[in-house]
N, C-alpha and C. Protein backbone atom coordinates (compact mmCIF):
# COMPACT_ATOMS: atom_id res chain seq x y z
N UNK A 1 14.27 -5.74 8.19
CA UNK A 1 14.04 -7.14 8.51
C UNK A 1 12.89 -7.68 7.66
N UNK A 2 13.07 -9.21 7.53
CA UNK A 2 11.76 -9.44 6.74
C UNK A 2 10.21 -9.49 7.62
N UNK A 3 9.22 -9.23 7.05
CA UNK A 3 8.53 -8.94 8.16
C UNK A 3 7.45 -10.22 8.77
N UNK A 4 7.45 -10.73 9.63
CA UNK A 4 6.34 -11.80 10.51
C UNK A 4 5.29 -11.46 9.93
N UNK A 5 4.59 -13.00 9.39
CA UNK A 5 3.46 -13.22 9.33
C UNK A 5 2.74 -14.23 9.74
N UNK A 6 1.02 -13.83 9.72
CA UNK A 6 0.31 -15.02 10.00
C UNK A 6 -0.78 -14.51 9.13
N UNK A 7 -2.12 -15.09 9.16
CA UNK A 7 -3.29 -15.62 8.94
C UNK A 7 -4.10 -15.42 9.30
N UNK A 8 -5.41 -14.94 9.33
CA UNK A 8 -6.55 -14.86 10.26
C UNK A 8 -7.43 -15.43 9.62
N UNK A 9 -7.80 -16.56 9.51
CA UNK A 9 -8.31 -17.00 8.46
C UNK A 9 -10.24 -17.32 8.54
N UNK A 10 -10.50 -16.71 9.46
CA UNK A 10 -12.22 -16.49 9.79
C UNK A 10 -12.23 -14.88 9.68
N UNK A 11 -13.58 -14.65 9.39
CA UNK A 11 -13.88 -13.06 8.96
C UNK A 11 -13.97 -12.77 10.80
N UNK A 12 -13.74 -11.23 11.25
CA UNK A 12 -14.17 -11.25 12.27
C UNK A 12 -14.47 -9.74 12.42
N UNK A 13 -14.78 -9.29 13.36
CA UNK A 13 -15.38 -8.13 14.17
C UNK A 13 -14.14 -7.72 15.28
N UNK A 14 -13.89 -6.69 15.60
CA UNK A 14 -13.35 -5.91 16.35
C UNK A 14 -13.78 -4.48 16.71
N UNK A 15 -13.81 -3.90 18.38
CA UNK A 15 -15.05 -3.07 18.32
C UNK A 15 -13.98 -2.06 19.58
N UNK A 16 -13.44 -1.02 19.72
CA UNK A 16 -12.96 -0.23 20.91
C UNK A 16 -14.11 0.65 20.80
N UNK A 17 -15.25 0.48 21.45
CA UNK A 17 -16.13 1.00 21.52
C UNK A 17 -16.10 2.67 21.79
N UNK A 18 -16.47 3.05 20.80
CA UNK A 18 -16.70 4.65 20.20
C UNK A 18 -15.28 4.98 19.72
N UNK A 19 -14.23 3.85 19.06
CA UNK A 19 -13.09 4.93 18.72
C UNK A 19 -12.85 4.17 17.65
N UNK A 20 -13.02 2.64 17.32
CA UNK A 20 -12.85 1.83 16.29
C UNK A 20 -13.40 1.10 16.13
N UNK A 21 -13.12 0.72 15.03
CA UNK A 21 -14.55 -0.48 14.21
C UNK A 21 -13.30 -1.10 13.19
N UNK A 22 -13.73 -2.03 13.42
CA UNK A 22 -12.73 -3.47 12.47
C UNK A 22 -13.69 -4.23 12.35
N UNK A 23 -13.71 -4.90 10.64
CA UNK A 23 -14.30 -5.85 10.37
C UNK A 23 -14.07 -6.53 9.00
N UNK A 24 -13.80 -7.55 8.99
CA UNK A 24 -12.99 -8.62 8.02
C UNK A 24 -14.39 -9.17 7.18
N UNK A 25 -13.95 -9.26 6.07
CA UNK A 25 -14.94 -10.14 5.41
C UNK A 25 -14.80 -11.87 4.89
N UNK A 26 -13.06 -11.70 5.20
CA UNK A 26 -12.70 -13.11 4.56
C UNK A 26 -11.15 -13.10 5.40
N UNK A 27 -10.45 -14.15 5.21
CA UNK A 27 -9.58 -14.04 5.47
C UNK A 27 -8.39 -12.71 5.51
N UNK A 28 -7.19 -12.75 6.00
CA UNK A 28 -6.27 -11.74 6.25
C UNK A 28 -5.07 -12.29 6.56
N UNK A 29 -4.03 -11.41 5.83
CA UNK A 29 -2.52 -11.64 6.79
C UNK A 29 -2.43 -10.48 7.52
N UNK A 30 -1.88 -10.84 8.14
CA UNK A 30 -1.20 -9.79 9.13
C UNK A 30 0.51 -9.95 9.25
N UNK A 31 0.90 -8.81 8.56
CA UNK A 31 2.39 -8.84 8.81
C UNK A 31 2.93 -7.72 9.70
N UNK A 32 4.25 -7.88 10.64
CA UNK A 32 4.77 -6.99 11.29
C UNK A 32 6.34 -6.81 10.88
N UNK A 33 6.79 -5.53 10.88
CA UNK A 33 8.19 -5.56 10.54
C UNK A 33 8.63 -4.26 11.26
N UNK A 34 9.97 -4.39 11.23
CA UNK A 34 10.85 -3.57 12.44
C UNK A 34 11.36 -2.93 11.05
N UNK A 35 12.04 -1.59 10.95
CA UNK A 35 12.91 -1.03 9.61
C UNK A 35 13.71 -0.23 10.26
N UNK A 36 15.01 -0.09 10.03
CA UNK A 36 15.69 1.33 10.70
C UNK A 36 16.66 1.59 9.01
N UNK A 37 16.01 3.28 9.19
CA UNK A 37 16.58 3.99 7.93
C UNK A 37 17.34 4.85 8.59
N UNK A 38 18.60 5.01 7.54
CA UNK A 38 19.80 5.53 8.53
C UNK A 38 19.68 7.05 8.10
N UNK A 39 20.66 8.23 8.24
CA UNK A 39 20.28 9.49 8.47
C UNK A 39 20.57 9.73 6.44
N UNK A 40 19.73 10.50 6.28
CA UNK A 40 19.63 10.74 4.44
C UNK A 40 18.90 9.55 3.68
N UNK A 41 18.96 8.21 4.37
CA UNK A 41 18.50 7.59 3.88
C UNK A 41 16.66 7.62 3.58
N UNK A 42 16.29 6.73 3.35
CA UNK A 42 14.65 6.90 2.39
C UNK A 42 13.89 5.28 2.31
N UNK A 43 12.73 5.54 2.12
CA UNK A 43 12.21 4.27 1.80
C UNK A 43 12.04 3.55 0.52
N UNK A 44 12.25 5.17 -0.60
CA UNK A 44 11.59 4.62 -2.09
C UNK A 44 9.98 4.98 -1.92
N UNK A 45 10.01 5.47 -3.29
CA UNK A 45 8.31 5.40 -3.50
C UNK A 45 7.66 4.56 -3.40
N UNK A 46 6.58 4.30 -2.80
CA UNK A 46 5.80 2.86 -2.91
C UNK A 46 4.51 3.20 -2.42
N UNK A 47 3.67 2.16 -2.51
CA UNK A 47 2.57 1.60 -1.78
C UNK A 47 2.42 0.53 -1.43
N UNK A 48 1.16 0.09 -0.28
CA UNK A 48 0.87 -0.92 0.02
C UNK A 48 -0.52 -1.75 -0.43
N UNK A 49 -0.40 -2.57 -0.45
CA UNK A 49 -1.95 -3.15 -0.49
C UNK A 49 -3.04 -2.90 0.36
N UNK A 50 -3.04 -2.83 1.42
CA UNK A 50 -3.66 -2.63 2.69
C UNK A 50 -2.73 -1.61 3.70
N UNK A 51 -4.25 -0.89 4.59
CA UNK A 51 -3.67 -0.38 5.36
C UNK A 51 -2.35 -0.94 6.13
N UNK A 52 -1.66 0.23 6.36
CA UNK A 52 -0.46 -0.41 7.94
C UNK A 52 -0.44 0.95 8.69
N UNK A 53 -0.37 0.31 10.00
CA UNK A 53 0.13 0.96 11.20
C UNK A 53 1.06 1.07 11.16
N UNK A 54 1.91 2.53 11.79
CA UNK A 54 3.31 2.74 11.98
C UNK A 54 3.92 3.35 13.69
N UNK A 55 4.48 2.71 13.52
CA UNK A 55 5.21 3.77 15.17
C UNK A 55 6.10 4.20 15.27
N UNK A 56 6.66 4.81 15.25
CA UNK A 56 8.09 5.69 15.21
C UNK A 56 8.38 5.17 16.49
N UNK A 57 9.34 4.27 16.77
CA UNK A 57 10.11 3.91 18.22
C UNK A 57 11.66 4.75 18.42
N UNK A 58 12.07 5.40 17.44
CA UNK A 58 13.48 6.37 17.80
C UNK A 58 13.49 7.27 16.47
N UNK A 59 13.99 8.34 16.48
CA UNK A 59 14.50 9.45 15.22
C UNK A 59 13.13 10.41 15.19
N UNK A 60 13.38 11.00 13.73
CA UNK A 60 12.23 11.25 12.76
C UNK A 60 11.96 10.73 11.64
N UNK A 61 10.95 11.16 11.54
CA UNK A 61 10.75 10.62 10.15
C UNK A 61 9.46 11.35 9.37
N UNK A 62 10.00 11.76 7.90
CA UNK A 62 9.27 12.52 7.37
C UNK A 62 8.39 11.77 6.07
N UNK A 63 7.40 11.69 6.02
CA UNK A 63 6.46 11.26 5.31
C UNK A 63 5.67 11.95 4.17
N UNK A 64 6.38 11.87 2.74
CA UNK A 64 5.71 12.54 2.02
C UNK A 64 4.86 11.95 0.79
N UNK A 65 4.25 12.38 0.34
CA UNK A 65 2.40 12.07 -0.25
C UNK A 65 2.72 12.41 -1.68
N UNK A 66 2.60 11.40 -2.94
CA UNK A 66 3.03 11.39 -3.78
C UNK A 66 1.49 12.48 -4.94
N UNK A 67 0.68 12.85 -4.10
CA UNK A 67 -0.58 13.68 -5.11
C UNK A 67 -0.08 14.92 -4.32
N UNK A 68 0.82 15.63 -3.68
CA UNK A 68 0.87 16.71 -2.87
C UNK A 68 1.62 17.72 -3.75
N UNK A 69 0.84 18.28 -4.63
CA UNK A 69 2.11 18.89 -5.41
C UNK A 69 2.98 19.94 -5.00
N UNK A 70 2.83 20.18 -3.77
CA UNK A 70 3.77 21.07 -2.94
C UNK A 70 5.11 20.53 -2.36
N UNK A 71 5.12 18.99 -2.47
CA UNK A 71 5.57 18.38 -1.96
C UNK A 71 6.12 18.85 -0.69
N UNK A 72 5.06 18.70 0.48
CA UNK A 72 5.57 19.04 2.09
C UNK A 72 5.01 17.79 2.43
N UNK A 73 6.15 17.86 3.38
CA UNK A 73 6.65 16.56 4.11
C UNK A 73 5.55 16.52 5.71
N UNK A 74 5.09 15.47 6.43
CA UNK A 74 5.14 15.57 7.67
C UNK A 74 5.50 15.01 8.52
N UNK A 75 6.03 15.20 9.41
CA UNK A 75 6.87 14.44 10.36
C UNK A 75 6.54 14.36 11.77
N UNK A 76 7.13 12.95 11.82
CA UNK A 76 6.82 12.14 12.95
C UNK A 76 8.04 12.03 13.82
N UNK A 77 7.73 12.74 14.98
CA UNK A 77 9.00 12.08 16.13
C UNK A 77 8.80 10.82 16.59
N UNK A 78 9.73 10.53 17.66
CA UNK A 78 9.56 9.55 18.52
C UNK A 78 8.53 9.16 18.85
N UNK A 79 7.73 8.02 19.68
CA UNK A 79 6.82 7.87 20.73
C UNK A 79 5.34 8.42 19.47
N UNK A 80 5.25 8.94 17.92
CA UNK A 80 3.69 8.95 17.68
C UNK A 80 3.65 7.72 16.46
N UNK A 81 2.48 7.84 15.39
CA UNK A 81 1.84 7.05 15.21
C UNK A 81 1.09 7.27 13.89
N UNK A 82 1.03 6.69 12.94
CA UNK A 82 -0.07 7.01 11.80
C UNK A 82 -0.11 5.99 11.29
N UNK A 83 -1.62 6.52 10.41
CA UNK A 83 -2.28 4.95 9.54
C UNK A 83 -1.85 5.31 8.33
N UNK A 84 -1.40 4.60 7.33
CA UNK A 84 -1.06 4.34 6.07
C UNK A 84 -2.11 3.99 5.80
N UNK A 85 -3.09 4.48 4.82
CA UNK A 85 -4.42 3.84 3.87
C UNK A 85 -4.38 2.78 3.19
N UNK A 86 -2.89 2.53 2.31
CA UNK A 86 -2.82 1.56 1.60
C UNK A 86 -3.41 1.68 0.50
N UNK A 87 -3.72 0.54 -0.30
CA UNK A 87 -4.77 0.60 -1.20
C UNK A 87 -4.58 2.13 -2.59
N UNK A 88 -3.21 1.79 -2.86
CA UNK A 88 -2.75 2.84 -4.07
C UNK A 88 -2.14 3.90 -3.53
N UNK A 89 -2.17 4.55 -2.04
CA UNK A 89 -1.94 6.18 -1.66
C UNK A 89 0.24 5.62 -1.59
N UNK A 90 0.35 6.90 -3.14
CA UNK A 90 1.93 6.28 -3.39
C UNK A 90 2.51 7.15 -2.41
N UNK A 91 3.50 7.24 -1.42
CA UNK A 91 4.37 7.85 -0.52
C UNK A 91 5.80 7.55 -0.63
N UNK A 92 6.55 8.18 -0.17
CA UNK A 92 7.92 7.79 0.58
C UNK A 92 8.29 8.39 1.68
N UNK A 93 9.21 7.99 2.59
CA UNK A 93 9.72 7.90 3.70
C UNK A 93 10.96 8.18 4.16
N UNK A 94 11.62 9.33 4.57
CA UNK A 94 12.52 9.92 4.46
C UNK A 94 13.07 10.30 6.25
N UNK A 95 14.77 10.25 6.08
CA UNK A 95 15.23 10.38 7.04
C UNK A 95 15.75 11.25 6.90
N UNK A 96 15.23 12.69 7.72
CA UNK A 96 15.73 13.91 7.01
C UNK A 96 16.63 14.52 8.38
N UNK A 97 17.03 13.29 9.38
CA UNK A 97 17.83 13.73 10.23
C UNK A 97 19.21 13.26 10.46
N UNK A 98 19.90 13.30 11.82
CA UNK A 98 21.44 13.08 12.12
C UNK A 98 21.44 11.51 12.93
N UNK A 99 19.99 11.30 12.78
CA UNK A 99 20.37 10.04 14.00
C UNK A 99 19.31 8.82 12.73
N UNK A 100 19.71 7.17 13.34
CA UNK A 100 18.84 6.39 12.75
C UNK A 100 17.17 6.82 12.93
N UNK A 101 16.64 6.11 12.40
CA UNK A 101 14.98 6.27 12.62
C UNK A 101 14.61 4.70 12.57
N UNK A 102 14.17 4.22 14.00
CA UNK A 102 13.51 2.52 13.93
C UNK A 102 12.44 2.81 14.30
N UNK A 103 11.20 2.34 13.40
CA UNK A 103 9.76 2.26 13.23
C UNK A 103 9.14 0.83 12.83
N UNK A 104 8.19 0.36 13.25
CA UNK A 104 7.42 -0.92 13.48
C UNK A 104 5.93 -0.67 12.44
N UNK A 105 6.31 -1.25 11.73
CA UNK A 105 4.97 -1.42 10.65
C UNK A 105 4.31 -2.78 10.80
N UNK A 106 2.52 -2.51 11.06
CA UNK A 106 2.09 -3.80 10.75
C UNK A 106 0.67 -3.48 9.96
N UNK A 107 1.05 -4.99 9.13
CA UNK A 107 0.20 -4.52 7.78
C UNK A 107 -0.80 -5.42 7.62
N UNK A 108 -1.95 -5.11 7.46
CA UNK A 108 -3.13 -5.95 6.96
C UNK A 108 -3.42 -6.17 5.37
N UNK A 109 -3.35 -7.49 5.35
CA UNK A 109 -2.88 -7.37 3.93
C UNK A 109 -3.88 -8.73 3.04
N UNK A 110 -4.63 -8.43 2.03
CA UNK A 110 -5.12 -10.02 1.53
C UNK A 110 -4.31 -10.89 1.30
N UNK A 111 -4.80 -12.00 1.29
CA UNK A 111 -3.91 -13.20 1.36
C UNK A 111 -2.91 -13.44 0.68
N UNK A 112 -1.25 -13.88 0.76
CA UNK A 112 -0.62 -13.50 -0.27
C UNK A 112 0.15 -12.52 -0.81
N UNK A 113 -0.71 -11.47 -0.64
CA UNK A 113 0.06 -10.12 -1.01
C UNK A 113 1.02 -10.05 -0.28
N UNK A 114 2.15 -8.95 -1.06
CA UNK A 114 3.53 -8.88 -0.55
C UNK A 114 3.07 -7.31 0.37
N UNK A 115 4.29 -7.07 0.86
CA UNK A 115 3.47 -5.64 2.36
C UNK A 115 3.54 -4.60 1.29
N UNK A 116 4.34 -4.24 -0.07
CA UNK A 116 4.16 -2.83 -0.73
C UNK A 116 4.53 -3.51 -2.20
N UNK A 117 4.48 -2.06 -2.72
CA UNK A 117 4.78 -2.32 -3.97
C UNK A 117 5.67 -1.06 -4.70
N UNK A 118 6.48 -1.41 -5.23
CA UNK A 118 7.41 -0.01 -5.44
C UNK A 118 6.86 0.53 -6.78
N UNK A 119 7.09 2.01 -6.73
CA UNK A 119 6.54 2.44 -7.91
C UNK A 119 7.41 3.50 -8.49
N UNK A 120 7.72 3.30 -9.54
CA UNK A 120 8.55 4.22 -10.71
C UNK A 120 7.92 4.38 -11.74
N UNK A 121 8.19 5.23 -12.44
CA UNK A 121 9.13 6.06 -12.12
C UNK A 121 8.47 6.85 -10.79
N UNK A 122 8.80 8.11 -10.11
CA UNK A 122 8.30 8.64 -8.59
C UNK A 122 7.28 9.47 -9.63
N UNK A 123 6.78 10.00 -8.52
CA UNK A 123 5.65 10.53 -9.10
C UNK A 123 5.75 12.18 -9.66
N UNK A 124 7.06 12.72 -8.93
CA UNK A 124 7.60 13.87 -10.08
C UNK A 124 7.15 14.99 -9.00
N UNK A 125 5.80 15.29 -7.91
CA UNK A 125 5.57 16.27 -7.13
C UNK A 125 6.78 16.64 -6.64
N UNK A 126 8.33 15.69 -6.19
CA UNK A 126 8.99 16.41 -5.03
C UNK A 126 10.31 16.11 -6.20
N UNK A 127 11.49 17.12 -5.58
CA UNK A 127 12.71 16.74 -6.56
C UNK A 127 13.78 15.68 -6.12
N UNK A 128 13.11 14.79 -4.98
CA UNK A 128 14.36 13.81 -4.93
C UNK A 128 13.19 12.66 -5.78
């Protein structure tokens, strides 16, 4: 799906006291998007501009790290959760199971910017 956006357009502070710290210096988008990759299917190499949050809401899904020259994968069931760094770290996203995989990305992103950026050729660590 294409993914919802908005604006935050004052710097601000955000504080879960002793577990997170957020803090803006200028404006921000914030985009959210729903994706379901079907079984073999993949995301493509890419990156993002900014961090994103992910949630795995059904399947697996295997996440592999384009500097890993072992190329091992790690994977996420149902119901967990990881931060994408953004900011150059190239990955792809792989459905290395029998069922769909629907996951919810939301991305903090400077103004403008699109949520990733695809990158080719792949980076050569893994053989797909």
């Amino acid at each position: 799906t294409t993914p919802v956006r908005g604006t935050i357009a004052k710097p601000f502070k955000a504080n879960v006291k002793g577990v997170v710290k957020l803090k803006t210096k200028g404006p921000i988008e914030v985009a959210d998007q729903v994706l379901t990759i079907q079984p073999g299917g993949h995301t493509g190499w890419h990156s993002h501009p900014g961090p994103v949050l992910v949630v795995i809401k059904s399947g697996t899904f295997t996440l592999y790290n384009g500097y890993d020259k072992d190329c091992t994968g790690q994977v996420f069931e149902t119901g967990s959760a990881f931060v994408d760094p953004g900011n150059g770290y190239i990955h792809i996203g792989r459905n290395e199971g029998t069922t769909p995989v629907e996951l919810s990305a939301t991305y903090l992103l400077p103004v403008g910017a699109g949520p990733r950026n695809d990158v080719t050729p792949s980076p050569g660590n893994c053989p797909f």
